[in-house]
C-alpha atoms as a PDB file:
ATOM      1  CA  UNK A   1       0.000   0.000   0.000  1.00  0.00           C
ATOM      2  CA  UNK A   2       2.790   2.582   0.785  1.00  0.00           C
ATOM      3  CA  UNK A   3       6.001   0.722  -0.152  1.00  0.00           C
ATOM      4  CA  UNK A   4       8.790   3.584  -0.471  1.00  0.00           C
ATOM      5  CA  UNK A   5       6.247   6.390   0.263  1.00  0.00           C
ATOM      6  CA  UNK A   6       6.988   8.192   2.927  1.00  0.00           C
ATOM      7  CA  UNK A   7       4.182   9.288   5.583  1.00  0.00           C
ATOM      8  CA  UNK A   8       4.719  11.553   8.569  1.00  0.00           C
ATOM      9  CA  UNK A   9       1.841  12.047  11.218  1.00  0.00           C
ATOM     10  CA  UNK A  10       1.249  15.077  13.707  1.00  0.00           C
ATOM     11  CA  UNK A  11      -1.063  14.736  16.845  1.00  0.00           C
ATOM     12  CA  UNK A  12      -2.308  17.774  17.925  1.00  0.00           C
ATOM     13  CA  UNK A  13      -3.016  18.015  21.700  1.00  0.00           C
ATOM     14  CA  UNK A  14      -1.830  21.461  22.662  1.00  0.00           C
ATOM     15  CA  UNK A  15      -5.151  22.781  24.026  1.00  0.00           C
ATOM     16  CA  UNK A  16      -6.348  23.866  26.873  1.00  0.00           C
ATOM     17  CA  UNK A  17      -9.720  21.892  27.445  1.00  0.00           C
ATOM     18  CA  UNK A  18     -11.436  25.509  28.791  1.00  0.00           C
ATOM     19  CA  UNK A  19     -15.139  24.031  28.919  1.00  0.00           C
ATOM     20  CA  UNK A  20     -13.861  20.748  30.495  1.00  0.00           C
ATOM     21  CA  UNK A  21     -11.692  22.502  33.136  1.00  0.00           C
ATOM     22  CA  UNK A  22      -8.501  19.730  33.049  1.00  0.00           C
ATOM     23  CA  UNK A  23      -6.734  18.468  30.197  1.00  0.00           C
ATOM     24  CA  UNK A  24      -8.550  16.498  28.100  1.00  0.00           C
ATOM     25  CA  UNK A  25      -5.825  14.722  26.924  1.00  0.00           C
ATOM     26  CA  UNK A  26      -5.315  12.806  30.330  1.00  0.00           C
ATOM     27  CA  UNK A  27      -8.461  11.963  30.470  1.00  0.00           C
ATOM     28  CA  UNK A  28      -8.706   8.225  31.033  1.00  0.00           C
ATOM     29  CA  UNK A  29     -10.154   5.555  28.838  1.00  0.00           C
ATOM     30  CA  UNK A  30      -9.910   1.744  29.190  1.00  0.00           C
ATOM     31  CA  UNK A  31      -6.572   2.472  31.017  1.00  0.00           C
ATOM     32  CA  UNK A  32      -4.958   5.174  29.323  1.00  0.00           C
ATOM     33  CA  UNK A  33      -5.271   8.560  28.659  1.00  0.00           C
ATOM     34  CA  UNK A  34      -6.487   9.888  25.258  1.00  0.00           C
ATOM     35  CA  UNK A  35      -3.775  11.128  24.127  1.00  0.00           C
ATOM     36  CA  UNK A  36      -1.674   7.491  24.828  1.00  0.00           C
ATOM     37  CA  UNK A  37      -4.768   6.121  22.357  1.00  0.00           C
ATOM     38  CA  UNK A  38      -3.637   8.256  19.984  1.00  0.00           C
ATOM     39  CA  UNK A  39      -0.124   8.024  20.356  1.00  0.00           C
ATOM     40  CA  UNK A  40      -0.464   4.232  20.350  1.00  0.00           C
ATOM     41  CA  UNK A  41      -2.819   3.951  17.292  1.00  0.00           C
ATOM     42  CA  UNK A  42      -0.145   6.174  14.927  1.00  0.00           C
ATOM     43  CA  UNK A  43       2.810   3.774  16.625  1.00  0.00           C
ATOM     44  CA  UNK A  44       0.608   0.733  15.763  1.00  0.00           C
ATOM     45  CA  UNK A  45       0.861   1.954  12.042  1.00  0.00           C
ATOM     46  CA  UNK A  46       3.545   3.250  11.642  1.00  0.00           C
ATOM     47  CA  UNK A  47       4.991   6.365  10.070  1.00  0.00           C
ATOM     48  CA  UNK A  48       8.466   7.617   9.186  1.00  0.00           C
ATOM     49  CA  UNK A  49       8.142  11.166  11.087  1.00  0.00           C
ATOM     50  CA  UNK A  50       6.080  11.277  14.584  1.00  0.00           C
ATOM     51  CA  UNK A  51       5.330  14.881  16.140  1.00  0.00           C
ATOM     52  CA  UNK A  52       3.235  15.496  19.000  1.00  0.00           C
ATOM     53  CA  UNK A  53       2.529  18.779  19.704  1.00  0.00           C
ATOM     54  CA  UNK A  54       1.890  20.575  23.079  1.00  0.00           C
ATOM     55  CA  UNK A  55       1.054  23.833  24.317  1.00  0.00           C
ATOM     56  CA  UNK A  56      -1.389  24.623  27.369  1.00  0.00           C
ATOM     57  CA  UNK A  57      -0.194  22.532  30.601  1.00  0.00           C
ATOM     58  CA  UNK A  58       3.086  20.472  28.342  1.00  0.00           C
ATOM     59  CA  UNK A  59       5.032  19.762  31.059  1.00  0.00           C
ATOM     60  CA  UNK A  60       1.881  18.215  33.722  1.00  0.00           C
ATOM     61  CA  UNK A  61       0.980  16.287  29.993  1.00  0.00           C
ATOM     62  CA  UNK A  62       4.536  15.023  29.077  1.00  0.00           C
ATOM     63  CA  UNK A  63       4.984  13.390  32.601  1.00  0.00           C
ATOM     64  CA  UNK A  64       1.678  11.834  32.108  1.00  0.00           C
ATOM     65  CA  UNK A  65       2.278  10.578  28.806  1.00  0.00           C
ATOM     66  CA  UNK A  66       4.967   8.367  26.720  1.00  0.00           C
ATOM     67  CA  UNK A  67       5.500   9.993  23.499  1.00  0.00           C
ATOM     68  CA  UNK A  68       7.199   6.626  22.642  1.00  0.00           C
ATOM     69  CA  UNK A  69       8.826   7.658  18.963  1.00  0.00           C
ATOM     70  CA  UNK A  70       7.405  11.035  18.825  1.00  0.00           C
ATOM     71  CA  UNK A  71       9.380  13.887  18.498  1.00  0.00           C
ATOM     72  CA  UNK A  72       7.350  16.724  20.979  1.00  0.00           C
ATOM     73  CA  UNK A  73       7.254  20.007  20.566  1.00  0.00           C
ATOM     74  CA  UNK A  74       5.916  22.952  21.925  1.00  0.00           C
ATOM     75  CA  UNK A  75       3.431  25.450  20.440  1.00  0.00           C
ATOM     76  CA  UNK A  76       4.135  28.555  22.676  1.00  0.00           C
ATOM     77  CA  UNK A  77       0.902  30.915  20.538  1.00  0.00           C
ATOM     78  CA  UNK A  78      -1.399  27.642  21.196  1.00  0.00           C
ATOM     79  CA  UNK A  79      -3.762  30.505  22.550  1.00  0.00           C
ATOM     80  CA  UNK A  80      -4.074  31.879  19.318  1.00  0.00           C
ATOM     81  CA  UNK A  81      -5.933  28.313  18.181  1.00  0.00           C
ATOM     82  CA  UNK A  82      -4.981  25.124  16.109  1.00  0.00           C
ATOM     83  CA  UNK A  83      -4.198  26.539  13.169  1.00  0.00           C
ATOM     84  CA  UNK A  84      -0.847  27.367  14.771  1.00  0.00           C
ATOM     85  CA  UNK A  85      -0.703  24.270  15.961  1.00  0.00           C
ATOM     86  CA  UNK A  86      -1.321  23.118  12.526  1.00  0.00           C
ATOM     87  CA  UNK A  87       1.778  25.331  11.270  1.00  0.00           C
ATOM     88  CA  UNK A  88       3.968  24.187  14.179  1.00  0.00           C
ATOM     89  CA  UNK A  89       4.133  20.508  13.391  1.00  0.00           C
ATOM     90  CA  UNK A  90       4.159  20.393   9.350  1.00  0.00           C
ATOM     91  CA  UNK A  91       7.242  22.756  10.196  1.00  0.00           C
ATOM     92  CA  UNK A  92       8.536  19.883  12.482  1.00  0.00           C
ATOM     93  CA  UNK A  93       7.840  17.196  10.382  1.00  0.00           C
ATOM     94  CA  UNK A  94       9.428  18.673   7.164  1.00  0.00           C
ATOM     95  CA  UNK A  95      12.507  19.539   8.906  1.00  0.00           C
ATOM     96  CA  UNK A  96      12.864  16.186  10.326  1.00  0.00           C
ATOM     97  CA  UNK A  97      12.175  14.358   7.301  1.00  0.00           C
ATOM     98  CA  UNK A  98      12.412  16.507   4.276  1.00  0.00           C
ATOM     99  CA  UNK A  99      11.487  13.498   1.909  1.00  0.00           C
ATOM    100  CA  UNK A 100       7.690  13.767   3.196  1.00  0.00           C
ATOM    101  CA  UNK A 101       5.129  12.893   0.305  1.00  0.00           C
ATOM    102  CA  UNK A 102       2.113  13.033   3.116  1.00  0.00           C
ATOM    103  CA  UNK A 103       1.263  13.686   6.718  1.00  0.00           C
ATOM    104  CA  UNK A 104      -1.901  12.899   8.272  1.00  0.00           C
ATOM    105  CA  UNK A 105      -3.117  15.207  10.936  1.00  0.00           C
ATOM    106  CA  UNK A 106      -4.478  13.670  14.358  1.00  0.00           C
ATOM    107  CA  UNK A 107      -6.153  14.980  17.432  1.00  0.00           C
ATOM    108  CA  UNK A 108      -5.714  13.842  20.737  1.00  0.00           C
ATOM    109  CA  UNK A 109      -9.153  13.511  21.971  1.00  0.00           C
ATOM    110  CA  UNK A 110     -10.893  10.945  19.383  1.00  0.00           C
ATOM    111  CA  UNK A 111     -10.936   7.781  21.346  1.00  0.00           C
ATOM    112  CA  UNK A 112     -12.871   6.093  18.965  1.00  0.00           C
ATOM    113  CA  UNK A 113     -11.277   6.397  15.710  1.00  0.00           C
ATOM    114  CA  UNK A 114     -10.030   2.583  14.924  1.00  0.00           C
ATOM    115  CA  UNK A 115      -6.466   1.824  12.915  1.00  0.00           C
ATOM    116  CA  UNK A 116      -8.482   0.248  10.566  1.00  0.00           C
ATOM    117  CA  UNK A 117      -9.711   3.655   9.723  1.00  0.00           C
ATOM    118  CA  UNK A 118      -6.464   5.134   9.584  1.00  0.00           C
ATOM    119  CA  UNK A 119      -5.107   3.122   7.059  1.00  0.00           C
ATOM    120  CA  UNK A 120      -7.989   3.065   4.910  1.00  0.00           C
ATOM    121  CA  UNK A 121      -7.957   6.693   4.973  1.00  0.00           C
ATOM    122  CA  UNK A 122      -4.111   6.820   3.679  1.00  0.00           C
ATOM    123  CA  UNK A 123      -5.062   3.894   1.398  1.00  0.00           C
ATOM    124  CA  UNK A 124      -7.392   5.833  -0.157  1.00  0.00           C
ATOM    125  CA  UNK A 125      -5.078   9.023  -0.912  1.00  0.00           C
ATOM    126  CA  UNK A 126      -2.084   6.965  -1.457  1.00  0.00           C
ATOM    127  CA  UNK A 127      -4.267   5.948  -4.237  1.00  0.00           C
ATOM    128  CA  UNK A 128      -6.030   8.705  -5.735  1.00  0.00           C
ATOM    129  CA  UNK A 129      -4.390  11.941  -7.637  1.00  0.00           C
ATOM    130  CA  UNK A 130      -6.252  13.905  -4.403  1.00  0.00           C
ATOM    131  CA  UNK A 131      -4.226  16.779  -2.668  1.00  0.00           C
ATOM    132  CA  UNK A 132      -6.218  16.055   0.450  1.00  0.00           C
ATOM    133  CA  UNK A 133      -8.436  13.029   2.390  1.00  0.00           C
ATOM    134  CA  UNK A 134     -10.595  14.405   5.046  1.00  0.00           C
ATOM    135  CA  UNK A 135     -12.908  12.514   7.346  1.00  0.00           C
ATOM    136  CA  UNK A 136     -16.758  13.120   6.822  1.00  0.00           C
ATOM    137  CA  UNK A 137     -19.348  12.203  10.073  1.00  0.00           C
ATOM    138  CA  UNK A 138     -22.645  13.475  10.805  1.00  0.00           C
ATOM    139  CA  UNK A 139     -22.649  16.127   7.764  1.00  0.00           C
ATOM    140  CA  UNK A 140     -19.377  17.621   9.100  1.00  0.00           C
ATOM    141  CA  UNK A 141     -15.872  17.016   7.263  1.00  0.00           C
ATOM    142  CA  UNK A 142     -12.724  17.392   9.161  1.00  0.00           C
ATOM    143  CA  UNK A 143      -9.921  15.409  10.943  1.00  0.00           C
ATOM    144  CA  UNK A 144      -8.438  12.668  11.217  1.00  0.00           C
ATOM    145  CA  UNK A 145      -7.177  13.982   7.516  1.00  0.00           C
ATOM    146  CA  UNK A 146      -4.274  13.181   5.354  1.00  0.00           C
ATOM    147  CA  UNK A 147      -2.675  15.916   3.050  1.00  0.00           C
ATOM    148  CA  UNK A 148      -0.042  15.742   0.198  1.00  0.00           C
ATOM    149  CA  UNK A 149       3.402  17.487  -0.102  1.00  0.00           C
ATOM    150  CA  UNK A 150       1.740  20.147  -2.282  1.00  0.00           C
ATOM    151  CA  UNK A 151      -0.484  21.307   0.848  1.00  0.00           C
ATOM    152  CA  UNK A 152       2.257  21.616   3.259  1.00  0.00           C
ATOM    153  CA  UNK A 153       3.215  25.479   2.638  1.00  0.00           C
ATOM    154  CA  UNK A 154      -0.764  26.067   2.762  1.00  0.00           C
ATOM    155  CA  UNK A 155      -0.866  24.235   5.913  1.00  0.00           C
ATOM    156  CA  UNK A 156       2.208  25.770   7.358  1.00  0.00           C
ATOM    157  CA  UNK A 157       0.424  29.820   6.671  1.00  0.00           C
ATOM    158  CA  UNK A 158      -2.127  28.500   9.192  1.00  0.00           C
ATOM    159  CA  UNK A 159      -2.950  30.549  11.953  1.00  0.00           C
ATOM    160  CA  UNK A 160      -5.887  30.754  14.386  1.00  0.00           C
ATOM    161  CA  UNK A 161      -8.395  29.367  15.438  1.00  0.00           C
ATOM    162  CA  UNK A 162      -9.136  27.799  11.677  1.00  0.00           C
ATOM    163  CA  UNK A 163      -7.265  24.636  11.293  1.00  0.00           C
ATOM    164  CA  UNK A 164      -6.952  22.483   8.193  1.00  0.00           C
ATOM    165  CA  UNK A 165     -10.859  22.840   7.235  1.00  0.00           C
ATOM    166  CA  UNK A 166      -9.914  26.210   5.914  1.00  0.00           C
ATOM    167  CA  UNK A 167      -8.488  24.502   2.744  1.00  0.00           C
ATOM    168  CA  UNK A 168     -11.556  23.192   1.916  1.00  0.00           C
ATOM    169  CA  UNK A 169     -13.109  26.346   0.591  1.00  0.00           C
ATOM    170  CA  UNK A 170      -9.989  27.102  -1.699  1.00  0.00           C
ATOM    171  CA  UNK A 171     -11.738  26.190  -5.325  1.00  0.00           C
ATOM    172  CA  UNK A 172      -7.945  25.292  -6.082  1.00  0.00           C
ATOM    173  CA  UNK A 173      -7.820  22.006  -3.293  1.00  0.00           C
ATOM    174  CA  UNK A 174      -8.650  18.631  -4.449  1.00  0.00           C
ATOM    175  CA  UNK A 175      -9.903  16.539  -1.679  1.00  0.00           C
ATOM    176  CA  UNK A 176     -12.095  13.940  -1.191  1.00  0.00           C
ATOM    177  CA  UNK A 177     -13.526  12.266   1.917  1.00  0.00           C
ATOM    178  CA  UNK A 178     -14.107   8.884   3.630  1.00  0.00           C
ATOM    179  CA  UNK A 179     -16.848   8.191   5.705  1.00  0.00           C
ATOM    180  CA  UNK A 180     -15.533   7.819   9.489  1.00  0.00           C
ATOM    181  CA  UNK A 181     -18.662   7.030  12.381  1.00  0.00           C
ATOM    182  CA  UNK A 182     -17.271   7.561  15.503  1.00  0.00           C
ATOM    183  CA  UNK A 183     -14.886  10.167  13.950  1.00  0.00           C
ATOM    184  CA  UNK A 184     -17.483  12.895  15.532  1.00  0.00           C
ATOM    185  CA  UNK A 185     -17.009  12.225  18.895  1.00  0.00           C
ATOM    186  CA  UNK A 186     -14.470  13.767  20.935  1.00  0.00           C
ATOM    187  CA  UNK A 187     -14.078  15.215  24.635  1.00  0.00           C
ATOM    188  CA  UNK A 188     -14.648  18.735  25.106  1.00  0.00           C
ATOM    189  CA  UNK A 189     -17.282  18.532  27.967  1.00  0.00           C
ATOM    190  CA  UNK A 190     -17.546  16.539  31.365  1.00  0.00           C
ATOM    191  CA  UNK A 191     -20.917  15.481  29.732  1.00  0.00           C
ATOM    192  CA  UNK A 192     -18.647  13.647  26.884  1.00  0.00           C
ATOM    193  CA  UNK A 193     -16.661  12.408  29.678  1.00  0.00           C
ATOM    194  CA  UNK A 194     -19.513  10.630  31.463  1.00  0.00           C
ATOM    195  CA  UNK A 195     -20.484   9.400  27.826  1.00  0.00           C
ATOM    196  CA  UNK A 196     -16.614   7.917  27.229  1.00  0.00           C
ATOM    197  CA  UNK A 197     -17.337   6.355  31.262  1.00  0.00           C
ATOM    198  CA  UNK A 198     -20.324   4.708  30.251  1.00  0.00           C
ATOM    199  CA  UNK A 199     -19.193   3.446  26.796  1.00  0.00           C
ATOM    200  CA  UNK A 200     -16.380   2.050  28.663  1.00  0.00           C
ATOM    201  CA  UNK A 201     -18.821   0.318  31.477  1.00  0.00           C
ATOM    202  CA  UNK A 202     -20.823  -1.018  28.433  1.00  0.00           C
ATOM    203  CA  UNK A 203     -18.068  -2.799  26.910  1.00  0.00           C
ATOM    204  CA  UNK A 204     -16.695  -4.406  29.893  1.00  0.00           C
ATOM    205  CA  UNK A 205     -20.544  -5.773  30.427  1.00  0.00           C
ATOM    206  CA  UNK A 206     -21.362  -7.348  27.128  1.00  0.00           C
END
């Protein structure tokens, strides 16, 4: 599927969780925190380039986490929103690996996104002429999302709060999407986090 292509991957988890009150990335689920889910689904693929960037709370989130092979780095303007974020780590990943032909963009707080969905999302760029593969749940389009070498100075102009969705009203971008399920549901609320608590309860009953 990717023989000799080379695929870098950034998880984004430098946020500050504001309407749950803690980080959301150390929030806990079947044993681990989110962003350890994350950081264990991109090892279980496996990528050539692995950044992880931080911002609010880094250091209390790096002692609670093991970046494994990620290289982590820290947004200091996270404040200013994800598209820096965004910018931060296609900077990273390029000057790590300057051979990159793709990098798929992650967040940290998407417990349910499977590895099987992963791939088949790079599958399906790797084989298409498409700039871009976004995710697409519940009539919204967004991330996990895999871009091409030819979006990387687009993605590296981000700043703000916009992140990568921007590109999809340039006329000029050709993307296409795959259909993710669970890709909608993150944790942003302690109402989600009661909903992760239960899903977890549910699973350990049937």
């Amino acid at each position: 599927m990717r023989e000799n292509i080379k695929i870098g991957v950034i998880i984004l988890a430098a946020g500050s969780s504001s309407r749950l009150g803690y980080p959301k990335q150390l929030v806990k689920f079947k044993g681990k925190s989110l962003l350890q889910h994350s950081i264990d689904l991109a090892e279980a693929i496996g990528f050539d380039t692995k950044i992880l960037v931080l911002g609010s709370k880094a250091e209390e989130i790096r002692k609670e986490t093991d970046p494994i092979n990620f290289k982590v780095v820290i947004n200091e303007h996270w404040e200013e929103g994800m598209g820096t974020s965004i910018s931060k780590g296609i900077s990273e990943a390029v000057e790590k690996e300057k051979q990159l032909e793709h990098i798929l963009i992650m967040l940290s707080d998407q417990p349910l996104i499977s590895k099987d969905k992963i791939e088949e999302l790079i599958k399906v760029q790797l084989n298409s002429h498409k700039q871009a593969t976004f995710s697409e749940y519940t009539g919204d389009i967004g991330v996990p999302a895999i871009f091409s070498h030819e979006l990387f100075s687009e993605l590296i102009k981000l700043n703000g709060v916009q992140g990568a969705k921007k590109l999809l009203y340039n006329k000029d971008i050709r993307f296409q999407t795959i259909r993710i399920e669970n890709g909608k549901f993150d944790v942003d609320t302690k109402t989600d986090v009661e909903i992760l608590n239960n899903m977890e309860e549910g699973s350990k009953n049937n």
